[in-house]
Protein backbone atom coordinates (compact mmCIF):
# COMPACT_ATOMS: atom_id res chain seq x y z
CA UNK A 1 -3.34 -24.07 -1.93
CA UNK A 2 0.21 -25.49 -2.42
CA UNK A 3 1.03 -26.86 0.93
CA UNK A 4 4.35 -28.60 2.09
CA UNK A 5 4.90 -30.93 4.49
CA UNK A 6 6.78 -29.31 7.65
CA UNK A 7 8.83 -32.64 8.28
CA UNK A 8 9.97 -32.91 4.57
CA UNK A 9 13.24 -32.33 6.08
CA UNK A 10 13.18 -35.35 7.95
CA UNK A 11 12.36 -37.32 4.57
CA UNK A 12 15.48 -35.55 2.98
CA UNK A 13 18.07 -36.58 5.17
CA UNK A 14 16.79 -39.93 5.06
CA UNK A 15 17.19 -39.54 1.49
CA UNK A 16 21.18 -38.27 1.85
CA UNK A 17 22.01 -40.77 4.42
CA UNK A 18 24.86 -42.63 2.88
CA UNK A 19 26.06 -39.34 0.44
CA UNK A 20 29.15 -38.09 0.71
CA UNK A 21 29.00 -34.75 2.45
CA UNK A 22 28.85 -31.63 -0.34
CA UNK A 23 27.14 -34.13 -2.47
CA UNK A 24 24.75 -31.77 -4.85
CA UNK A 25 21.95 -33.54 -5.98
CA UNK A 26 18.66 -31.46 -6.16
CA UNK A 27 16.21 -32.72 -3.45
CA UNK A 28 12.94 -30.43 -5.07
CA UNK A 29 9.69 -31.33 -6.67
CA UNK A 30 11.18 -28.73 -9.78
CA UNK A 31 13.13 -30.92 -11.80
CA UNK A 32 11.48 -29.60 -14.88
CA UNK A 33 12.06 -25.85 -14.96
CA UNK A 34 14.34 -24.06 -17.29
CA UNK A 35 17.48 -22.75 -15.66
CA UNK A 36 17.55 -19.11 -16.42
CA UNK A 37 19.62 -16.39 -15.24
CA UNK A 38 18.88 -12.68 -14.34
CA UNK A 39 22.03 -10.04 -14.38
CA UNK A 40 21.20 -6.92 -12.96
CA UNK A 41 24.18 -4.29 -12.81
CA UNK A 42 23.97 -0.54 -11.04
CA UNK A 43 25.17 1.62 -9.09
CA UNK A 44 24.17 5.61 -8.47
CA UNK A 45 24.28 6.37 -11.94
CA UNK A 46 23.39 3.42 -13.58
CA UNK A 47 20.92 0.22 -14.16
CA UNK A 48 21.12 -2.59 -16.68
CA UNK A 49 19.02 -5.83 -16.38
CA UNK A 50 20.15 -8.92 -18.43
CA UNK A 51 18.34 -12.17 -19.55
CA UNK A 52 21.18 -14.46 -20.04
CA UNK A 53 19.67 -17.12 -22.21
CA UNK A 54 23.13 -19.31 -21.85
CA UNK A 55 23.64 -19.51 -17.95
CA UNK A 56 27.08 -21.31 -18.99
CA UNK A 57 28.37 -18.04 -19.33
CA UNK A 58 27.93 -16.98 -15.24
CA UNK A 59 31.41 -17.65 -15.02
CA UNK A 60 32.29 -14.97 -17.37
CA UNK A 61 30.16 -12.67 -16.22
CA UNK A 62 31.97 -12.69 -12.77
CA UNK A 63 35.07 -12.72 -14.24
CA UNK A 64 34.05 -9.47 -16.16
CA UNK A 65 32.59 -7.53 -14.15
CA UNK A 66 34.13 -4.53 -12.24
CA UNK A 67 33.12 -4.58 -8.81
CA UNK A 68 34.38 -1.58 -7.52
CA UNK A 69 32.61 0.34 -10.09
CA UNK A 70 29.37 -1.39 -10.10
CA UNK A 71 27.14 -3.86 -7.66
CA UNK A 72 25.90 -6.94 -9.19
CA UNK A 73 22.90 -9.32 -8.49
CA UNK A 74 22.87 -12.25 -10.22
CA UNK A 75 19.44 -13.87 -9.76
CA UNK A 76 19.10 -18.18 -10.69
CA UNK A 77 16.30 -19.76 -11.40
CA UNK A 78 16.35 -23.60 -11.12
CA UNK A 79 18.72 -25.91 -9.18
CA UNK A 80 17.95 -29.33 -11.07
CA UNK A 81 21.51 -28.66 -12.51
CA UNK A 82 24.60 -29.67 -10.99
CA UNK A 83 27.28 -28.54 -13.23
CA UNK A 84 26.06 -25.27 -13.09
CA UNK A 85 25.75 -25.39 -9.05
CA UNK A 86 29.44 -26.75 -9.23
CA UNK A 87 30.45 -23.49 -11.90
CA UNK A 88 28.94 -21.23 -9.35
CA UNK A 89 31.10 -23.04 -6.86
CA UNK A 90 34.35 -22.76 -8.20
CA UNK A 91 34.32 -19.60 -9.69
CA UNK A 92 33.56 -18.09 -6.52
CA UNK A 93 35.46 -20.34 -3.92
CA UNK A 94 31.98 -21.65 -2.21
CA UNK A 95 32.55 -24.77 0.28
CA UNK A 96 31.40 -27.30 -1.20
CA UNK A 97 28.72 -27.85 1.97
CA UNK A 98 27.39 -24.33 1.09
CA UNK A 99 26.73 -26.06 -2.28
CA UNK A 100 25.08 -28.98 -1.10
CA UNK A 101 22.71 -26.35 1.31
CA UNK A 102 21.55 -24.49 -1.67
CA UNK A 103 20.33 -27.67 -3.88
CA UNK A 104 18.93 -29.29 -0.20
CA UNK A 105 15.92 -27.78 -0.40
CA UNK A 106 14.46 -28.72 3.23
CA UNK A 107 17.03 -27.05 5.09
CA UNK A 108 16.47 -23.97 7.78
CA UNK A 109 16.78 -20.97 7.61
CA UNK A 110 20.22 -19.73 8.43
CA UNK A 111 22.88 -16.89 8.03
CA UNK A 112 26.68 -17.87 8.17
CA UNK A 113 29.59 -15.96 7.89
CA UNK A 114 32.47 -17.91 5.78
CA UNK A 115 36.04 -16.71 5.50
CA UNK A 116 34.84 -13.61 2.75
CA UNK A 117 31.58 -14.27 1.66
CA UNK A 118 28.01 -14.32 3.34
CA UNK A 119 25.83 -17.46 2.94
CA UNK A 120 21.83 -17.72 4.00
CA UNK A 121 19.27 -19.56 3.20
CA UNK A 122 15.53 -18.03 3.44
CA UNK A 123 11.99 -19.54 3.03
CA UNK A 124 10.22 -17.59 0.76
CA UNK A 125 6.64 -18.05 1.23
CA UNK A 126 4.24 -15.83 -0.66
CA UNK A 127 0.99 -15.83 -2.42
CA UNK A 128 0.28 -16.70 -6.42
CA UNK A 129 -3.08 -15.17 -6.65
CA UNK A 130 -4.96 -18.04 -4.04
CA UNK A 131 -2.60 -20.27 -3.80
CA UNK A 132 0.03 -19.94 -1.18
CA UNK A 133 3.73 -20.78 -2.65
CA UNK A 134 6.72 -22.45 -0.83
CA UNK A 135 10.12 -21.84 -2.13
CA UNK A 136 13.68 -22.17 -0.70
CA UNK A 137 15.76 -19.07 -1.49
CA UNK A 138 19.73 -19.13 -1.01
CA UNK A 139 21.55 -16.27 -0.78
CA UNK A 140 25.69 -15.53 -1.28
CA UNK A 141 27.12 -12.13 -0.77
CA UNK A 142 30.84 -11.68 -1.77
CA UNK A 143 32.51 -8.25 -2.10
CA UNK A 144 29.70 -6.53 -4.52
CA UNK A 145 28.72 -8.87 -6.06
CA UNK A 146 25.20 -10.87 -4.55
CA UNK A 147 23.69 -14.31 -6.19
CA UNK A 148 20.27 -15.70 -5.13
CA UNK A 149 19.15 -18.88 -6.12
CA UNK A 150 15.23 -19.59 -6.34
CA UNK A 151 13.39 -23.25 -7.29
CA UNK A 152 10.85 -21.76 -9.55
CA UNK A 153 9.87 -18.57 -11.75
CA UNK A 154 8.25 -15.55 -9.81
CA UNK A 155 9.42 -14.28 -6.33
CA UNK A 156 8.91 -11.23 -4.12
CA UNK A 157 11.82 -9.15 -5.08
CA UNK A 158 9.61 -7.19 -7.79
CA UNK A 159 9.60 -4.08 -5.47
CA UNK A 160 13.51 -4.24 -5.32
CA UNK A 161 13.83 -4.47 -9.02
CA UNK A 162 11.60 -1.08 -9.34
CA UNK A 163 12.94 1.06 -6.73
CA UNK A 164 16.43 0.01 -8.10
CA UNK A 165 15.25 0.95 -12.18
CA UNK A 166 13.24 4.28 -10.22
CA UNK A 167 16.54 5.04 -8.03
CA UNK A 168 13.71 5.22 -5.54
CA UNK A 169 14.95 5.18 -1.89
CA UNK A 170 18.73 4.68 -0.80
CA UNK A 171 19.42 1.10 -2.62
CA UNK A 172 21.22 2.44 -5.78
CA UNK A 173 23.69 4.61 -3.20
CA UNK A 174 24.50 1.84 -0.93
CA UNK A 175 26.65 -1.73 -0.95
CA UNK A 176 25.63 -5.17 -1.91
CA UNK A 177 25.13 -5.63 2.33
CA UNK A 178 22.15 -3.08 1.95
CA UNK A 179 20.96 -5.01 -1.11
CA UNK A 180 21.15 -8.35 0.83
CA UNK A 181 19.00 -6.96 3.56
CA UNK A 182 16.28 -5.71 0.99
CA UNK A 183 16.13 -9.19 -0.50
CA UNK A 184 15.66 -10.29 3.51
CA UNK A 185 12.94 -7.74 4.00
CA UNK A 186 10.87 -8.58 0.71
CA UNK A 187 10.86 -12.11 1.92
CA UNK A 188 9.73 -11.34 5.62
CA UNK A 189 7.04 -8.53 4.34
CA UNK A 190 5.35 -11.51 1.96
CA UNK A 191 4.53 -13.10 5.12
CA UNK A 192 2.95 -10.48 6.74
CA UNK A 193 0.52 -10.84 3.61
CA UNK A 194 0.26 -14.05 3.91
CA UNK A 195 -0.14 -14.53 7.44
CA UNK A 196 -3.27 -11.97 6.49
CA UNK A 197 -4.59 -13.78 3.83
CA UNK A 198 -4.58 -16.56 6.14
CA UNK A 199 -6.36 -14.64 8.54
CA UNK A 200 -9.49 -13.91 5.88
CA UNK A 201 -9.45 -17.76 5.77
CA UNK A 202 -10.09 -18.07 8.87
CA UNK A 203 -12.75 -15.55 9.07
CA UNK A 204 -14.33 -17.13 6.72
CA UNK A 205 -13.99 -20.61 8.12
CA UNK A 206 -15.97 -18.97 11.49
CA UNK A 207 -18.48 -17.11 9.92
CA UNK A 208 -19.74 -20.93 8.42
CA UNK A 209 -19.35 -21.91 11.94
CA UNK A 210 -21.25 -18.93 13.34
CA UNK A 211 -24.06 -19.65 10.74
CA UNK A 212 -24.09 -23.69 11.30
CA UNK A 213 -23.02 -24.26 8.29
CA UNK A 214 -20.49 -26.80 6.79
CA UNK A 215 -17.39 -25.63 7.22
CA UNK A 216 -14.85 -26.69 4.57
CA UNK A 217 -12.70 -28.84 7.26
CA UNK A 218 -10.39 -29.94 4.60
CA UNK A 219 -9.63 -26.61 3.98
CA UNK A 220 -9.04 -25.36 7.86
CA UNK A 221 -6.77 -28.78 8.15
CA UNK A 222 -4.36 -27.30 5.96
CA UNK A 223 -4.50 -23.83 6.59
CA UNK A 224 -3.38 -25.61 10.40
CA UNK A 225 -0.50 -27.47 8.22
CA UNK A 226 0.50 -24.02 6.74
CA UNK A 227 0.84 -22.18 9.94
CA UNK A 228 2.86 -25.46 11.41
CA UNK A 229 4.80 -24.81 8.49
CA UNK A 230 5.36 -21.11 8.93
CA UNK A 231 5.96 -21.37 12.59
CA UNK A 232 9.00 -23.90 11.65
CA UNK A 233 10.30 -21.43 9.21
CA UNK A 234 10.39 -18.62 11.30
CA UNK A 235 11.32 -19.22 14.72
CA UNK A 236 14.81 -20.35 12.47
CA UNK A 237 15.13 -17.25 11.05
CA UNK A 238 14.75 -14.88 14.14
CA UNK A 239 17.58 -16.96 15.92
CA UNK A 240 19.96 -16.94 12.89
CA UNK A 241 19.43 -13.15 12.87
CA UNK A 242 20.12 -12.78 16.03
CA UNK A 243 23.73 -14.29 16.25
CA UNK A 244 24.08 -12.44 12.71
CA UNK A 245 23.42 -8.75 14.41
CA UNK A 246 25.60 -9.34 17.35
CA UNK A 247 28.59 -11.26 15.56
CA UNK A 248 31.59 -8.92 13.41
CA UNK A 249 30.88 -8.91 10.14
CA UNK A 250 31.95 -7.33 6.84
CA UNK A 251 28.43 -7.59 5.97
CA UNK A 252 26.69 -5.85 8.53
CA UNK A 253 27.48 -2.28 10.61
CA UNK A 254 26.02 -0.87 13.49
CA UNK A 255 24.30 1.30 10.63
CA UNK A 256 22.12 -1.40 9.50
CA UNK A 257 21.25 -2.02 13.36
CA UNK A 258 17.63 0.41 12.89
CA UNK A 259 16.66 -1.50 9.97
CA UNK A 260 17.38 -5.41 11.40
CA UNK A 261 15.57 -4.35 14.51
CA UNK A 262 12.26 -3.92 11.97
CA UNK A 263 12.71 -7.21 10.24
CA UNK A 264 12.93 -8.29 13.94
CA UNK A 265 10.01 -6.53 15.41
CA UNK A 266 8.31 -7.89 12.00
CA UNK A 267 8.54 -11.59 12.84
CA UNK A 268 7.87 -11.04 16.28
CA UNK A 269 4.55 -9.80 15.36
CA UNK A 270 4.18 -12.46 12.55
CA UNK A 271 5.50 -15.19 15.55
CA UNK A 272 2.48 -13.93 17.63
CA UNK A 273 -0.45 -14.19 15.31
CA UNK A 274 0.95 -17.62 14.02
CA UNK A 275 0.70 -18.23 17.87
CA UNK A 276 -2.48 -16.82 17.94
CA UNK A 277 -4.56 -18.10 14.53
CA UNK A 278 -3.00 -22.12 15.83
CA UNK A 279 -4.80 -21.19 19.05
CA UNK A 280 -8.18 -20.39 16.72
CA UNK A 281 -7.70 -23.02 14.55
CA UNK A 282 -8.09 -25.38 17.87
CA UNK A 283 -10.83 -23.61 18.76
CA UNK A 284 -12.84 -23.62 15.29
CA UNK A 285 -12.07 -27.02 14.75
CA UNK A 286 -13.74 -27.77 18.17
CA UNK A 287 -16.23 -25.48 17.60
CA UNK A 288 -16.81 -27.20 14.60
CA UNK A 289 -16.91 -30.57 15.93
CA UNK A 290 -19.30 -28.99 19.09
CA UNK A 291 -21.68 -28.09 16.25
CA UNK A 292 -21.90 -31.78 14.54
CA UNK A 293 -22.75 -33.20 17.73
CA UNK A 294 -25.48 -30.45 18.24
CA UNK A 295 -26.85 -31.23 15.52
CA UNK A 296 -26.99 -34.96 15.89
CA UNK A 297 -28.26 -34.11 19.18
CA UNK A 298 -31.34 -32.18 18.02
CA UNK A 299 -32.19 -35.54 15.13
CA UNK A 300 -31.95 -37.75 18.11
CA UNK A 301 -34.34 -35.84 20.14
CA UNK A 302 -36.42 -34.90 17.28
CA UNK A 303 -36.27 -39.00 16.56
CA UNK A 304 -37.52 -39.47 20.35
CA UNK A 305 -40.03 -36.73 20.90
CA UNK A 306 -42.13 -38.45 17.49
CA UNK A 307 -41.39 -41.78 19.29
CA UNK A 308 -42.99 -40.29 21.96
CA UNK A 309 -45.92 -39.39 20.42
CA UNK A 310 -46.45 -42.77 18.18
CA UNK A 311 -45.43 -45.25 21.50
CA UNK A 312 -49.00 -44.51 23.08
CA UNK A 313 -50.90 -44.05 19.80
CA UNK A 314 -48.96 -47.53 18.87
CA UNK A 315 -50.52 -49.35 21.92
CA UNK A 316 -54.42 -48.01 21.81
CA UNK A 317 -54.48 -49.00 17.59
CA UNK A 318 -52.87 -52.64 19.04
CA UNK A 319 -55.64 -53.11 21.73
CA UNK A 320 -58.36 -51.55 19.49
CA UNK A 321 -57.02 -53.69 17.24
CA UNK A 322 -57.20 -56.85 18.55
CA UNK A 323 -59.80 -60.29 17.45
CA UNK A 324 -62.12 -60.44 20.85
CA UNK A 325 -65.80 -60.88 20.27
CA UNK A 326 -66.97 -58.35 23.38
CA UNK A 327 -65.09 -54.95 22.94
CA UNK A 328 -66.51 -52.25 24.60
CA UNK A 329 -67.91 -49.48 21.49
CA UNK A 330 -67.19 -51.96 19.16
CA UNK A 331 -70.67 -52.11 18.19
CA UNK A 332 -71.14 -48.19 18.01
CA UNK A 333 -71.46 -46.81 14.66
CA UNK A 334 -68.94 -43.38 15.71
CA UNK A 335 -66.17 -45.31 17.28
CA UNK A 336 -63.41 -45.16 14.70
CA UNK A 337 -64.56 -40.94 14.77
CA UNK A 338 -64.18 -40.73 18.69
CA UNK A 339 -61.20 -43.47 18.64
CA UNK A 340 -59.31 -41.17 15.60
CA UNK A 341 -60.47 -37.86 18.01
CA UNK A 342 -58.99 -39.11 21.21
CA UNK A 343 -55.50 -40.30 18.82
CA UNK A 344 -55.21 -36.83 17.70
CA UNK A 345 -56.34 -34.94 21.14
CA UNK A 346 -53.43 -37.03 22.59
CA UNK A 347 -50.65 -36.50 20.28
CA UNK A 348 -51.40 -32.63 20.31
CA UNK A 349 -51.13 -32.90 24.07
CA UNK A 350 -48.05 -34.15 24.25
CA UNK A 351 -46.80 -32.00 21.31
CA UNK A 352 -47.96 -29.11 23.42
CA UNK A 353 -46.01 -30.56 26.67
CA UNK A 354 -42.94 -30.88 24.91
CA UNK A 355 -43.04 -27.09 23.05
CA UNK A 356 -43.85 -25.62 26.65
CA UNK A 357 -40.95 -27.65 28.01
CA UNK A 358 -38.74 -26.54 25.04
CA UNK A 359 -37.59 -29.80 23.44
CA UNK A 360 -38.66 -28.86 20.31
């Protein structure tokens, strides 16, 4: 499970302290990743999807394209490069601070209107078969034209890509402001599966506990890191969208208002069972602890109860045992057999006594 520290932003500004602001220098652990480039071009009539295999020519491509004829989503992988963050920049008129955002990987989330484009940043958290990835995801809308920028291969916008080759739904009929909200709701529906994968971790976690066995406490420490983690991520986001729904903006009509309130009502819900699975993580991990000291509980009394039984038998073999010359039976041919007798009559006794009073 891929975890990241929630306080990593702490570490990068420590890192930038000293930088000139809109300094771009990639803060990431993906250094090594191929840049690539993703064109995809449509409108009601139309899709094309392009692998650019020089991302060089991004500047051309905006410069090309028609935007009143066609929407375009231009989708970046890898931000290790800063000429090509700065290209992006000034073919497009970005603030340089938007700039430094996108490479700052550690930042909140966050939607800002600028002068006449739309910049956000979104953590896009989702699930690589069991491992559970962490990616920042920046986002600029400008007239039709939309560019997302992602650290690593793979992301959750698969669904968009089909329903916009299908012409499934409304997305191929509408503006680059309903495309930016479909990239928003891909992101916030991949938590809602991994919030529930999360969950089946859990349940699993308890049913060890349940069944006093070893729970895997490395494994419930971090799934307590990853909901810290989430929580930070999305208690951002559901403020930022709040300003964004009640601000004027070229980028969002009263329209859009049904559809904002789901992504709303979505981490709402996902707020409360974050809220909720912390609260059980508490409680399994004291659960978990209660059970340790159970069982050390039931070896110390086990350890007693045969101490118990031994102290008495202990003191009759050390009298029996001991050099005098007059010793009553010591002369008769059955005392070890009635001595060994009484020994075990004894220690079933009190074996007896402490069954019947349940300390076994």
């Amino acid at each position: 499970m891929n975890i990241h520290d929630p306080f990593d932003l702490l570490r990068t500004k420590k890192q930038s302290i000293g930088t000139p602001p809109g300094t771009i220098d990639y803060s990431g652990d993906y250094s090594d990743v191929d840049i690539k480039i993703e064109v995809i071009r449509y409108n009601k009539d139309k899709f094309q999807i392009d692998a650019e295999s020089d991302i060089k020519n991004i500047s051309k491509i905006i410069s090309d394209s028609d935007f009143e004829e066609e929407i375009i989503w231009i989708n970046i992988i890898g931000l290790y490069n800063k000429k090509i963050i700065e290209l992006i920049g000034s073919s497009l008129n970005i603030h340089h601070m938007d700039l430094e955002d996108i490479v700052h990987v550690s930042q909140w989330s966050k939607i800002i209107n600028q002068n006449d484009y739309l910049f956000s940043i979104f953590k896009m958290i989702y699930l690589n078969e069991d491992e559970i990835i962490h990616e920042q995801v920046s986002v600029i809308v400008k007239n039709n034209l939309v560019i997302t920028f992602q650290e690593t291969p793979g992301d959750v916008f698969d669904h968009i890509r089909s329903r916009l080759e299908s012409q499934k739904g409304q997305l191929r009929f509408e503006d680059s402001s309903y495309l930016f909200y479909s990239i928003l709701d891909a992101i916030v529906d991949e938590y809602m599966l991994v919030i529930n994968y999360i969950s089946l971790r859990f349940n699993e976690i308890e049913m060890q506990i349940i069944e006093e066995r070893s729970p895997n406490k490395e494994e419930l420490y971090r799934l307590r890191k990853e909901l810290l983690f989430f929580s930070n991520s999305i208690a951002p986001l559901q403020d930022t969208l709040r300003r964004f729904v009640t601000e004027d903006s070229a980028f969002y009509t009263q329209d859009m208002s049904p559809y904002y309130s789901d992504i709303k009502d979505h981490l709402s819900q996902i707020s409360d069972s974050i809220m909720g699975y912390r609260e059980m993580s508490n409680s399994l991990h004291e659960v978990s602890m209660s059970n340790v000291s159970m069982r050390m509980n039931r070896a110390m009394m086990t350890l007693t109860i045969f101490s118990a039984i031994f102290i008495p038998l202990s003191f009759l073999a050390g009298v029996f045992g001991m050099n005098f010359k007059y010793m009553p039976g010591l002369n008769e041919p059955k005392s070890f057999i009635y001595f060994a007798i009484f020994c075990i009559t004894l220690a079933s006794g009190m074996i007896t006594y402490f069954k019947a009073r349940k300390w076994f």
